[in-house]
Protein backbone atom coordinates (compact mmCIF):
# COMPACT_ATOMS: atom_id res chain seq x y z
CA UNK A 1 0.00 0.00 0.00
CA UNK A 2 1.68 3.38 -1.33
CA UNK A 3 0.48 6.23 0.97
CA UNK A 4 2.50 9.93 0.91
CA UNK A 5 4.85 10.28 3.02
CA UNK A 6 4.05 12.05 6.69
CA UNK A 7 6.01 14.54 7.93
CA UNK A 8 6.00 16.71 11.39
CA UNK A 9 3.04 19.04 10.46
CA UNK A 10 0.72 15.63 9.40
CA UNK A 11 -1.50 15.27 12.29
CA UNK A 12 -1.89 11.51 13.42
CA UNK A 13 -3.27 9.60 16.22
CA UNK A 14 -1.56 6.72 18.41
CA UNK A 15 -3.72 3.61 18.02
CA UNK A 16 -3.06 0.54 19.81
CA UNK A 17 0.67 -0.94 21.18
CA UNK A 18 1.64 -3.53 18.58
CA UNK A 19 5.17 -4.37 19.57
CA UNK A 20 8.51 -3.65 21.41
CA UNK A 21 12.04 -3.71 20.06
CA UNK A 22 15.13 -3.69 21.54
CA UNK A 23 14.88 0.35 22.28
CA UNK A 24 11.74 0.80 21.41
CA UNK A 25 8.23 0.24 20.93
CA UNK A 26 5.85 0.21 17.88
CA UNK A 27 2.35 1.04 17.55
CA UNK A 28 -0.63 1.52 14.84
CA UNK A 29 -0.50 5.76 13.36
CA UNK A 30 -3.47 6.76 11.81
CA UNK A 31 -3.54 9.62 10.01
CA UNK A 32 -6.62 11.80 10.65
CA UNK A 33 -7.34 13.65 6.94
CA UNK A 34 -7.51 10.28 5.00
CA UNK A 35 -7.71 7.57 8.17
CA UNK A 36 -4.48 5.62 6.40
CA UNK A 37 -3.21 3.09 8.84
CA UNK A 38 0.59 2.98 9.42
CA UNK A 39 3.34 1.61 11.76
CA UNK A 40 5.08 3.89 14.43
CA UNK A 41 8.63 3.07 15.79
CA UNK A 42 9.11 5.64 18.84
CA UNK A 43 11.55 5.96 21.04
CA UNK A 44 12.42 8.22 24.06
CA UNK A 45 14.22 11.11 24.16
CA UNK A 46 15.25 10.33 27.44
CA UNK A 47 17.57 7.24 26.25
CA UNK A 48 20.24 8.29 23.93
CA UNK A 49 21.22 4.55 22.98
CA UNK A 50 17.50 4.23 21.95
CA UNK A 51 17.00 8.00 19.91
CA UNK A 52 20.78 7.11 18.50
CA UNK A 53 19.56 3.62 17.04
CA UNK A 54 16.07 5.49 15.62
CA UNK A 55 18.08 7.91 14.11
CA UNK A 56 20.31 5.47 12.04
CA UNK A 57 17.10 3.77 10.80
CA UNK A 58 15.87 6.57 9.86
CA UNK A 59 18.56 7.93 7.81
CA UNK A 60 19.35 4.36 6.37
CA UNK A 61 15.93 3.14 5.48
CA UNK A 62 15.07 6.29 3.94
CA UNK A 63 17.80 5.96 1.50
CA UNK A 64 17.02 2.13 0.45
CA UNK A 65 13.23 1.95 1.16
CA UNK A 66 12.80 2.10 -2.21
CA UNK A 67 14.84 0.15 -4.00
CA UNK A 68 13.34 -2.74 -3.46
CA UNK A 69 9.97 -4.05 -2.69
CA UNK A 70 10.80 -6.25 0.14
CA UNK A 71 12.45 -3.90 2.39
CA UNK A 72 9.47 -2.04 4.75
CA UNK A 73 8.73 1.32 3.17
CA UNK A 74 9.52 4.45 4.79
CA UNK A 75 6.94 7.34 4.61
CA UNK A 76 8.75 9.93 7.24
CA UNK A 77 9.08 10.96 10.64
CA UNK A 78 8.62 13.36 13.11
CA UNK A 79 9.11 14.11 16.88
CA UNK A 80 7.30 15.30 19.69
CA UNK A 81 8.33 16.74 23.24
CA UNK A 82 8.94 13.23 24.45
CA UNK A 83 9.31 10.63 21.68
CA UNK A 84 11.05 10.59 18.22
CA UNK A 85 9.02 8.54 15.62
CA UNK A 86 9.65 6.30 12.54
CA UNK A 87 6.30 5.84 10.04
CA UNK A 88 7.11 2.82 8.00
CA UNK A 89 4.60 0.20 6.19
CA UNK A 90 2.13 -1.40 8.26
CA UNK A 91 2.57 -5.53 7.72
CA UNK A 92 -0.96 -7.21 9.02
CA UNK A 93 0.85 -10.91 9.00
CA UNK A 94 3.00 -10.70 11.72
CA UNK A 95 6.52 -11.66 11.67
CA UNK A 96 8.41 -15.52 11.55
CA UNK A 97 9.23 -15.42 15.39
CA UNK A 98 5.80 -15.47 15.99
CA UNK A 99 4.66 -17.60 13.20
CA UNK A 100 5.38 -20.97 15.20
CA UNK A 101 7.47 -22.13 12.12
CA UNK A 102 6.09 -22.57 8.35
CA UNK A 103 4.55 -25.86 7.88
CA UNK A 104 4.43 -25.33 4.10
CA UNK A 105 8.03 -25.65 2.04
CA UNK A 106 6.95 -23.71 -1.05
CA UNK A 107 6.13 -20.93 1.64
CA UNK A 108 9.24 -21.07 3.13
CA UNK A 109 10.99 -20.90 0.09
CA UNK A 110 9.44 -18.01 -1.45
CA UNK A 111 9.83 -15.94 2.03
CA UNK A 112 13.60 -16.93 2.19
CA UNK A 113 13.86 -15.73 -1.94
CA UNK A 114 11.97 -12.63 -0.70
CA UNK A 115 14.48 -11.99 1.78
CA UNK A 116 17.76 -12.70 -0.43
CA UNK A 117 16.41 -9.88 -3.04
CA UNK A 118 16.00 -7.72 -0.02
CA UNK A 119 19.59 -8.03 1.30
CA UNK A 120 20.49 -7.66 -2.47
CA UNK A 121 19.46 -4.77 -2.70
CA UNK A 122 20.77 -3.54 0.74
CA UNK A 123 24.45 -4.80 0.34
CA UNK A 124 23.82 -3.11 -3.89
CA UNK A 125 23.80 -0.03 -1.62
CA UNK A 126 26.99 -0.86 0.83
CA UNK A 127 24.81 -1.55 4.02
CA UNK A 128 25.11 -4.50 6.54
CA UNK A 129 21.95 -5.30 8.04
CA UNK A 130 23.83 -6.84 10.71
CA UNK A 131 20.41 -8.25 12.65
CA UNK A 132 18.61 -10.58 10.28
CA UNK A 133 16.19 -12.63 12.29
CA UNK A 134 12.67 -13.92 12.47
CA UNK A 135 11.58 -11.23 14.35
CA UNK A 136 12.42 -8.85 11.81
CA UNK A 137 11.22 -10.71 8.92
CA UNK A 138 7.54 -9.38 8.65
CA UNK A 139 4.65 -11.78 6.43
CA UNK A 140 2.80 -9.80 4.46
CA UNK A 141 -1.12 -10.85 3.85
CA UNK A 142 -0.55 -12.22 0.64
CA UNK A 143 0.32 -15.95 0.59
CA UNK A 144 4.33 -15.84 0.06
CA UNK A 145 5.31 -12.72 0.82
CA UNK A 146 7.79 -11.09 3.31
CA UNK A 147 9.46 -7.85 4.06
CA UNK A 148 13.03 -6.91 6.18
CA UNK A 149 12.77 -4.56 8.46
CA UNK A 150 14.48 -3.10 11.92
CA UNK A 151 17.29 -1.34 10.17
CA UNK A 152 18.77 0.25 13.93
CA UNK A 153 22.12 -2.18 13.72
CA UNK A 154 22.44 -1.51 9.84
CA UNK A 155 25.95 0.26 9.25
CA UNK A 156 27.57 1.03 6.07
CA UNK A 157 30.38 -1.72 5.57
CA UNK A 158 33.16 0.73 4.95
CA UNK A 159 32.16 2.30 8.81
CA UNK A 160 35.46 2.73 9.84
CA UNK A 161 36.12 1.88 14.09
CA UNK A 162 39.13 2.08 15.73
CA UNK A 163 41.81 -0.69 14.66
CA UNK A 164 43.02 -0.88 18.34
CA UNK A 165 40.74 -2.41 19.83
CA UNK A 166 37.76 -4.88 18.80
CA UNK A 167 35.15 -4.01 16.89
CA UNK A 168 31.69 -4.32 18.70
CA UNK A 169 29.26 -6.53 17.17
CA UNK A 170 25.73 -5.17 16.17
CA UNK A 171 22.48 -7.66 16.26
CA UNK A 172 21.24 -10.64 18.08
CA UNK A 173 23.67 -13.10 19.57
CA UNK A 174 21.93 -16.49 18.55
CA UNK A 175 21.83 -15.17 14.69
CA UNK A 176 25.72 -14.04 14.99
CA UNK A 177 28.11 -15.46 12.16
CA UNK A 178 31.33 -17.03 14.02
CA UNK A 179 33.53 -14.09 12.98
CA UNK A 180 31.01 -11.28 14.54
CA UNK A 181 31.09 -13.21 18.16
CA UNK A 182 34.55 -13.26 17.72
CA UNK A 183 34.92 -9.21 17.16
CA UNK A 184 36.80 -10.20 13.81
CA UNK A 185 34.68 -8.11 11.09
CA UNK A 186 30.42 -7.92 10.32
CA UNK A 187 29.96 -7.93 6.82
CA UNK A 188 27.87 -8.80 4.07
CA UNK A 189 28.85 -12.37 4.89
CA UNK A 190 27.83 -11.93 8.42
CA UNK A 191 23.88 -11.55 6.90
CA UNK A 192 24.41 -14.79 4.99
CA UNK A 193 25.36 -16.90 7.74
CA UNK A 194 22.23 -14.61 10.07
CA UNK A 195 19.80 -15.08 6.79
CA UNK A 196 20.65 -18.73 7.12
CA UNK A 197 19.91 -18.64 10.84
CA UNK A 198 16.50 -17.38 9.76
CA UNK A 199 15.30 -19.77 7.46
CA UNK A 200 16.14 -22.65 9.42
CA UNK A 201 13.95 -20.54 12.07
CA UNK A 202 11.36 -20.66 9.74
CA UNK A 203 11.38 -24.66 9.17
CA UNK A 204 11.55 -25.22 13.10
CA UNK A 205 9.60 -22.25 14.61
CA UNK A 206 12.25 -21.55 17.33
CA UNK A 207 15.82 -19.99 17.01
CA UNK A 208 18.65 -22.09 15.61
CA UNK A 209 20.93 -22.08 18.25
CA UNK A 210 19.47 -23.28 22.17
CA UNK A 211 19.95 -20.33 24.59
CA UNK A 212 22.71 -21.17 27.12
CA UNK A 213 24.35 -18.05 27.63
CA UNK A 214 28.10 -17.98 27.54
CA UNK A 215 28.19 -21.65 26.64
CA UNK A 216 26.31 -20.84 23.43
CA UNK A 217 28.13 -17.84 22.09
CA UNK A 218 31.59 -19.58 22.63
CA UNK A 219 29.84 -22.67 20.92
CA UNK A 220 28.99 -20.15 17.80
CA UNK A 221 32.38 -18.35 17.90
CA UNK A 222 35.00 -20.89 18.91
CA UNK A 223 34.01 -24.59 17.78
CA UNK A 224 33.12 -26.76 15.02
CA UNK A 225 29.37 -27.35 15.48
CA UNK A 226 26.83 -25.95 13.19
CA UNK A 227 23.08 -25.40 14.27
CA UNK A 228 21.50 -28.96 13.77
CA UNK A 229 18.99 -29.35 10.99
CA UNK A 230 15.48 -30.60 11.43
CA UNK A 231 14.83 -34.71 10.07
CA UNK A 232 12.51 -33.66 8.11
CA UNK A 233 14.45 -30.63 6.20
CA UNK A 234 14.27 -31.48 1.65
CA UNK A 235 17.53 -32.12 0.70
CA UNK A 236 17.52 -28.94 -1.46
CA UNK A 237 17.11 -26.98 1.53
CA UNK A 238 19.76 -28.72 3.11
CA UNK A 239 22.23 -27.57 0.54
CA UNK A 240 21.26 -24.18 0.39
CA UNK A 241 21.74 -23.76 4.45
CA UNK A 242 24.98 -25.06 4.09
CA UNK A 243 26.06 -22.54 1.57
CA UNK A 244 24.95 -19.68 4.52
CA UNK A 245 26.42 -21.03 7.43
CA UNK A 246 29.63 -22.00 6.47
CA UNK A 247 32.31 -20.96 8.91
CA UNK A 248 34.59 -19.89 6.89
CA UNK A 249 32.91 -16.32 5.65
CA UNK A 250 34.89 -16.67 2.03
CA UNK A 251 32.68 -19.41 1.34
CA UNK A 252 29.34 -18.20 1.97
CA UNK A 253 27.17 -17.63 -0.98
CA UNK A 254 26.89 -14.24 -1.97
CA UNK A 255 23.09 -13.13 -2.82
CA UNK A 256 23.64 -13.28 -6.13
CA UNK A 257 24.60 -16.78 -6.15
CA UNK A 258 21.90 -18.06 -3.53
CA UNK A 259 19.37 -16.81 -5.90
CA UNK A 260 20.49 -19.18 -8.73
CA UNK A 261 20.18 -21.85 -5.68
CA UNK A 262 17.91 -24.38 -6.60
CA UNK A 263 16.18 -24.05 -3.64
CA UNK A 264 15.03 -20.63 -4.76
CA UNK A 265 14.36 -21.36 -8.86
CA UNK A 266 10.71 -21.38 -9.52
CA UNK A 267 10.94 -25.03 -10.70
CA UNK A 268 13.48 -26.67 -8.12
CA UNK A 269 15.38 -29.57 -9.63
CA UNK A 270 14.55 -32.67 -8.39
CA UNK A 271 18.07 -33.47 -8.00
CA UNK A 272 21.35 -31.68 -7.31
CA UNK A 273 25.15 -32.21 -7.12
CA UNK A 274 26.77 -33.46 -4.42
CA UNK A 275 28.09 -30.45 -3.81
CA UNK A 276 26.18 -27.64 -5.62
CA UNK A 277 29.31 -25.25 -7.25
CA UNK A 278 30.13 -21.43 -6.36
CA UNK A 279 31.28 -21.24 -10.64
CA UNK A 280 32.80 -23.97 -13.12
CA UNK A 281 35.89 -24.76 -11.13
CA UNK A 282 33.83 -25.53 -8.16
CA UNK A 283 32.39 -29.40 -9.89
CA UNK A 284 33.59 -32.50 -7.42
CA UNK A 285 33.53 -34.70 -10.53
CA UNK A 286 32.95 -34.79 -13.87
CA UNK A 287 31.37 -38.04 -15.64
CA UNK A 288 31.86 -36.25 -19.07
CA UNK A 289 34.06 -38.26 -21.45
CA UNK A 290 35.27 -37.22 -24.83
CA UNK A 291 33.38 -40.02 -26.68
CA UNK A 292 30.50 -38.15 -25.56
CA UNK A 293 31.45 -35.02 -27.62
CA UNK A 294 32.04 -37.26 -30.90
CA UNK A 295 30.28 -37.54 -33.82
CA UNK A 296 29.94 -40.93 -35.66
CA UNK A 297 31.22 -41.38 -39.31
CA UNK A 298 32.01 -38.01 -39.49
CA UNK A 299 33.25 -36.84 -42.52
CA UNK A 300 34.81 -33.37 -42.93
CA UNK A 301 35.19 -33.46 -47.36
CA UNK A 302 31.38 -34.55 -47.38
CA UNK A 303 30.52 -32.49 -45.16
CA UNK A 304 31.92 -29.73 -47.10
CA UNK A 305 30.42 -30.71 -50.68
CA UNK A 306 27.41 -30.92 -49.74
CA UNK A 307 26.62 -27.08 -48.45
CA UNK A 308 28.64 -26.68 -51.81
CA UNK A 309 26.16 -27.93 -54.08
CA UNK A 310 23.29 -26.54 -51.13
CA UNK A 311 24.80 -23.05 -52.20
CA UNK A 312 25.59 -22.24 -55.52
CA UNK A 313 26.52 -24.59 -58.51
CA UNK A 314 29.37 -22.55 -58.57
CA UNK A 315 30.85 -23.80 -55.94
CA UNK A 316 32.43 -22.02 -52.64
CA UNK A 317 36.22 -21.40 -51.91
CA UNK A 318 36.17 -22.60 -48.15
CA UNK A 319 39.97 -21.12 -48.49
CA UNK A 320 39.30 -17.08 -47.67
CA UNK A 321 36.36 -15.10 -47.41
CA UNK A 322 35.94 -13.54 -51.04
CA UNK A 323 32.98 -13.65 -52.79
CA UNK A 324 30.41 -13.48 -49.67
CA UNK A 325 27.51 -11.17 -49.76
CA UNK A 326 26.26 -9.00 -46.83
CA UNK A 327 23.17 -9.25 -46.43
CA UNK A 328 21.20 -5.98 -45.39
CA UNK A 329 18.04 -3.75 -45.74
CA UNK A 330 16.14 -6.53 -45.07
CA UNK A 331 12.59 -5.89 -44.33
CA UNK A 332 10.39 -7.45 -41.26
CA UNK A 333 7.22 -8.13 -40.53
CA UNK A 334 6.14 -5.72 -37.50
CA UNK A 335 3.04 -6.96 -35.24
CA UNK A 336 0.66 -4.31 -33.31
CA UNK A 337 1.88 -2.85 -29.85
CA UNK A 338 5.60 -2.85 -30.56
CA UNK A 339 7.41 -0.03 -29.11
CA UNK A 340 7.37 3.28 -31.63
CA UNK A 341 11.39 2.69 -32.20
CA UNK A 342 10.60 -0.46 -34.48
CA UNK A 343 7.39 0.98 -35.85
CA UNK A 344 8.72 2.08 -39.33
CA UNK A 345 9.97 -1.58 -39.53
CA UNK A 346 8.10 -4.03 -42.35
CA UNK A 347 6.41 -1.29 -43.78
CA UNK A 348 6.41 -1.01 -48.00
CA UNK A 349 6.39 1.89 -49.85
CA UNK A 350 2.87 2.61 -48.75
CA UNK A 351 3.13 2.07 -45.27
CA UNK A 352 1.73 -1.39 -44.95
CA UNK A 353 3.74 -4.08 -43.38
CA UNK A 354 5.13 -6.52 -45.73
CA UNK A 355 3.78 -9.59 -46.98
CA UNK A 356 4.71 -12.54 -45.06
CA UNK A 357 5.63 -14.75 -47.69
CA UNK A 358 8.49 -12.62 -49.47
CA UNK A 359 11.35 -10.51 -48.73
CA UNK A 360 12.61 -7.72 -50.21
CA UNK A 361 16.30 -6.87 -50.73
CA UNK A 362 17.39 -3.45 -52.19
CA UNK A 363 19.44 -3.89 -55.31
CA UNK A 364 23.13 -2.68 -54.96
CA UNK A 365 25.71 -2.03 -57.51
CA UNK A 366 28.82 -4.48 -57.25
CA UNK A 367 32.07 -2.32 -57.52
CA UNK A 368 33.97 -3.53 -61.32
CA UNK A 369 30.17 -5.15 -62.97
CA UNK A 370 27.61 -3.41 -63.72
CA UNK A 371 25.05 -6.48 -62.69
CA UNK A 372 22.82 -6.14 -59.76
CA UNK A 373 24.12 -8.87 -57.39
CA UNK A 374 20.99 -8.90 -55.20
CA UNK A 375 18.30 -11.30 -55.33
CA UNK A 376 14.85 -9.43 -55.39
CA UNK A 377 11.89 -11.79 -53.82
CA UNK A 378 8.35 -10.87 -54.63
CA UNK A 379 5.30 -11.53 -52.29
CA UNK A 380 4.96 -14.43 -54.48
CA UNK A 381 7.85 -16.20 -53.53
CA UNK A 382 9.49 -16.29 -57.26
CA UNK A 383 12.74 -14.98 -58.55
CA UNK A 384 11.99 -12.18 -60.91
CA UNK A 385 13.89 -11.45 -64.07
CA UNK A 386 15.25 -8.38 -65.71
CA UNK A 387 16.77 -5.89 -63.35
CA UNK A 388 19.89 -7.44 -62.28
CA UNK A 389 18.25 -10.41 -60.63
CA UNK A 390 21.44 -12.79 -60.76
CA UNK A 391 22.49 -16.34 -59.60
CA UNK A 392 26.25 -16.60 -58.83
CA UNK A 393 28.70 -13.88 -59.88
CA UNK A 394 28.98 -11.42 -62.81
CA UNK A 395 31.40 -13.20 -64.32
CA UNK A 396 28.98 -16.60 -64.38
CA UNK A 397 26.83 -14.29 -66.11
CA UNK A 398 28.92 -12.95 -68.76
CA UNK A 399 30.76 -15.58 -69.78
CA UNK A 400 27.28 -18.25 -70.62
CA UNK A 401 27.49 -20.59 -67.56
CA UNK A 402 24.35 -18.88 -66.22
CA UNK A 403 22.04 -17.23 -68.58
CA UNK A 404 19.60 -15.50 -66.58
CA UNK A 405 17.53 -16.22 -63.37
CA UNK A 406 14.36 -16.97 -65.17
CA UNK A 407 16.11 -19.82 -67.09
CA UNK A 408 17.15 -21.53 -64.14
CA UNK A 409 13.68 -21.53 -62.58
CA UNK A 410 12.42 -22.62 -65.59
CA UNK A 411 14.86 -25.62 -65.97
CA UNK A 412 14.14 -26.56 -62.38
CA UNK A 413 10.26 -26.14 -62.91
CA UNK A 414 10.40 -28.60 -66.00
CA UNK A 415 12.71 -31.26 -63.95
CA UNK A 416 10.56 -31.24 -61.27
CA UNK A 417 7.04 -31.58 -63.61
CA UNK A 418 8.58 -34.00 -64.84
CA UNK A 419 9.40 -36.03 -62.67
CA UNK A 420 5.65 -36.03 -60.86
CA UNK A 421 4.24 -37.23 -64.61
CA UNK A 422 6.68 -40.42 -64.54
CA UNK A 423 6.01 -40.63 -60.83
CA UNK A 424 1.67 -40.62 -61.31
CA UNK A 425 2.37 -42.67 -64.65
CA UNK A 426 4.29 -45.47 -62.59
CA UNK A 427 1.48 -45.33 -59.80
CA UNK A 428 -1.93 -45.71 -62.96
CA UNK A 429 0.16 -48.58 -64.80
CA UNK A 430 0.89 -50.33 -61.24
CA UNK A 431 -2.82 -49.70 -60.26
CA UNK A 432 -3.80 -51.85 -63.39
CA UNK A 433 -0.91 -54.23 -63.21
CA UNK A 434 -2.46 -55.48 -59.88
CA UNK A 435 -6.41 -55.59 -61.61
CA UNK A 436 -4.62 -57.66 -64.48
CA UNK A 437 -3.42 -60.37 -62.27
CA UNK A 438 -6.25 -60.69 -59.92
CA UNK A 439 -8.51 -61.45 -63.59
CA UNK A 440 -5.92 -63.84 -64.38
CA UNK A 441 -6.05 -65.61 -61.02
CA UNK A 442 -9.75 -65.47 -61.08
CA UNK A 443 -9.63 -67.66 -64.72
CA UNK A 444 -7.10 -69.76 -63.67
CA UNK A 445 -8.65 -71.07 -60.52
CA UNK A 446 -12.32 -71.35 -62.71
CA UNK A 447 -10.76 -73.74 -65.11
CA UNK A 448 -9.53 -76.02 -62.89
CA UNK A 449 -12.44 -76.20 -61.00
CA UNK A 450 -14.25 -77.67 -64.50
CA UNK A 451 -17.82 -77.52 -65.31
CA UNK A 452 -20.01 -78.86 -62.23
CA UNK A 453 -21.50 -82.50 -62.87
């Protein structure tokens, strides 16, 4: 829903408490002119860590709102004595947290492809979420659809902090990628390895790492162990998690590649690799052989001699490239509700398109003959005579091998009558061949039969 954007001399009303964020809480805004129903983010002046956060939402999502429809939209803000408010896009489906967890795959999958094109579009614009979680996934009414939101922890990933010391991770400690619990770096791949968090949120309903404190975060920052997948999780699914929470962050999946995931393609393969690859050199095996890529009996001379004889019965110098035509001016056939830029295109000299069944090329003078080298087409598909219309090259012309165009159609045109007459002649004499016998069988089985006693 597109409304225009509110500003500090809209007047609004409060409606009811919807939520409450980590310095903050959200209610329903309704705007009193037009009654338009929006979200409000407030938070008090009285807590700078909480007005500091606000403030970086509002000055990041108002910059990448709209480049993509998957991200919350902004439409302003405003303060009063006490508060400082957010108005963003009101989402009636709640959020994953709350959803329990997605029963439905197909669901799950087009909310996790939802949120890869949103976090496209925010790393496109050099942002780090930095908190991608259930919570902050919101479902929109229609079946399939989800929006990010909660942009307080975004930064821009070339933030600089002070090299001294360690930098001081941003977001939710159960969605943290190893190297943000470790005070290492948070960037783009941190989201991967928290957007991987979140969908296997969305298969089990509850977070993917147990809460244990201390215990947990060293178990996310400092060991082997990966968050353990559900039994009943498709293999495709499968994969794609293990692309986003890979340890290492050089081997995450980039958004780009997740979305060629087959997890994510409209029509999922049935199948996949072992290992699905990050490019060509990424293949575990190959079962390709070279036979495969053979063809049988293959032979290169015949090959040639025939599109010889296909193209001219003067033959063609494979050798060097004299002697070919380019081909140009040709007209096409242009069909209603084309753009204007190709509207001028298949039209003939009365500005009707051109007749499907011919083609016509403008003459052109060759250089040293004074031929036309073109072959003109007519709506009725035959080669018309006269004005230059040539087979082979000038010199095939003038010196008698070729006399004119008409005279080869014509030659072919008798060759080819001809041979239907002896073809239909062979079928009427066979027809009464086979009459002939039968009568003869018929006689020869009444005689001897002889005359009934």
């Amino acid at each position: 829903m597109a409304i225009h954007k509110c500003n500090s001399n809209s007047s609004w009303i409060r409606g009811n408490f919807i939520g409450k964020g980590s310095y903050g809480t959200v209610s329903l805004g309704i705007r009193d002119y037009d009654g338009v129903v929006f979200a409000v983010k407030s938070a008090a002046k009285d807590s700078f860590a909480s007005v500091d956060a606000l403030e970086n939402e509002i000055r990041i999502l108002s910059s990448i709102s709209s480049s993509s429809p998957y991200i919350v939209d902004f439409y302003g803000d405003d303060e009063t004595p006490t508060h400082r408010n957010l108005f963003i896009e009101y989402v009636a489906g709640g959020d994953v947290a709350g959803s329990g967890g997605v029963s439905d795959v197909e669901l799950i999958r087009s909310y996790a492809w939802c949120l890869v094109m949103a976090l496209k579009s925010v790393h496109s614009e050099g942002i780090v979420h930095c908190d991608v979680k259930g919570s902050n996934v919101l479902l929109c009414s229609e079946s399939g659809i989800a929006k990010l939101a909660d942009f307080g922890s975004a930064k821009r990933s070339v933030e600089d902090f002070d090299q001294r010391s360690k930098m001081v991770p941003r977001g939710s400690p159960l969605w943290m990628a190893p190297e943000v619990v470790r005070g290492e770096s948070q960037g783009f791949e941190a989201d991967i390895w928290s957007l991987g968090c979140t969908v296997l949120e969305m298969f089990t309903g509850k977070p993917a790492w147990q809460d244990r404190g201390a215990h947990t975060l060293y178990q996310i920052g400092y060991s082997e162990n990966l968050p353990e997948y559900p039994a009943r999780l498709p293999d495709l699914a499968q994969d794609f998690l293990q692309k986003c929470l890979n340890r290492d962050p050089h081997l995450r999946w980039s958004c780009d590649e997740l979305l060629q995931h087959p997890f994510l393609l409209p029509a999922p393969c049935t199948k996949i690799a072992e290992s699905s690859p990050r490019s060509i050199l990424d293949w575990q095996t190959l079962d390709f052989s070279q036979d495969d890529c053979e063809f049988e009996n293959f032979d290169e001379v015949s090959f040639k001699a025939t599109l010889s004889e296909l193209a001219t019965k003067a033959g063609v110098n494979w050798e060097n490239d004299d002697g070919w035509v380019e081909v140009r001016g040709l007209s096409t056939v242009v069909e209603a509700g084309t753009s204007s830029e190709y509207s001028d295109l298949g039209k003939g000299k009365e500005g009707i398109s051109a007749p499907l069944a011919g083609v016509n090329w403008e003459g052109e003078s060759d250089g040293d003959c004074d031929c036309d080298t073109w072959m003109k087409l007519d709506g009725d598909d035959e080669i018309s005579g006269g004005d230059g219309c040539r087979v082979g090259s000038c010199d095939c012309e003038q010196s008698g091998e070729v006399d004119s165009c008409g005279e080869v159609m014509r030659e072919k045109s008798a060759t080819a009558v001809f041979l239907g007459f002896s073809f239909f002649s062979f079928l009427f004499y066979y027809y009464y061949y086979c009459i002939l016998v039968q009568i003869l069988e018929l006689i020869k089985s009444t005689t001897l039969a002889g005359p009934k006693k």
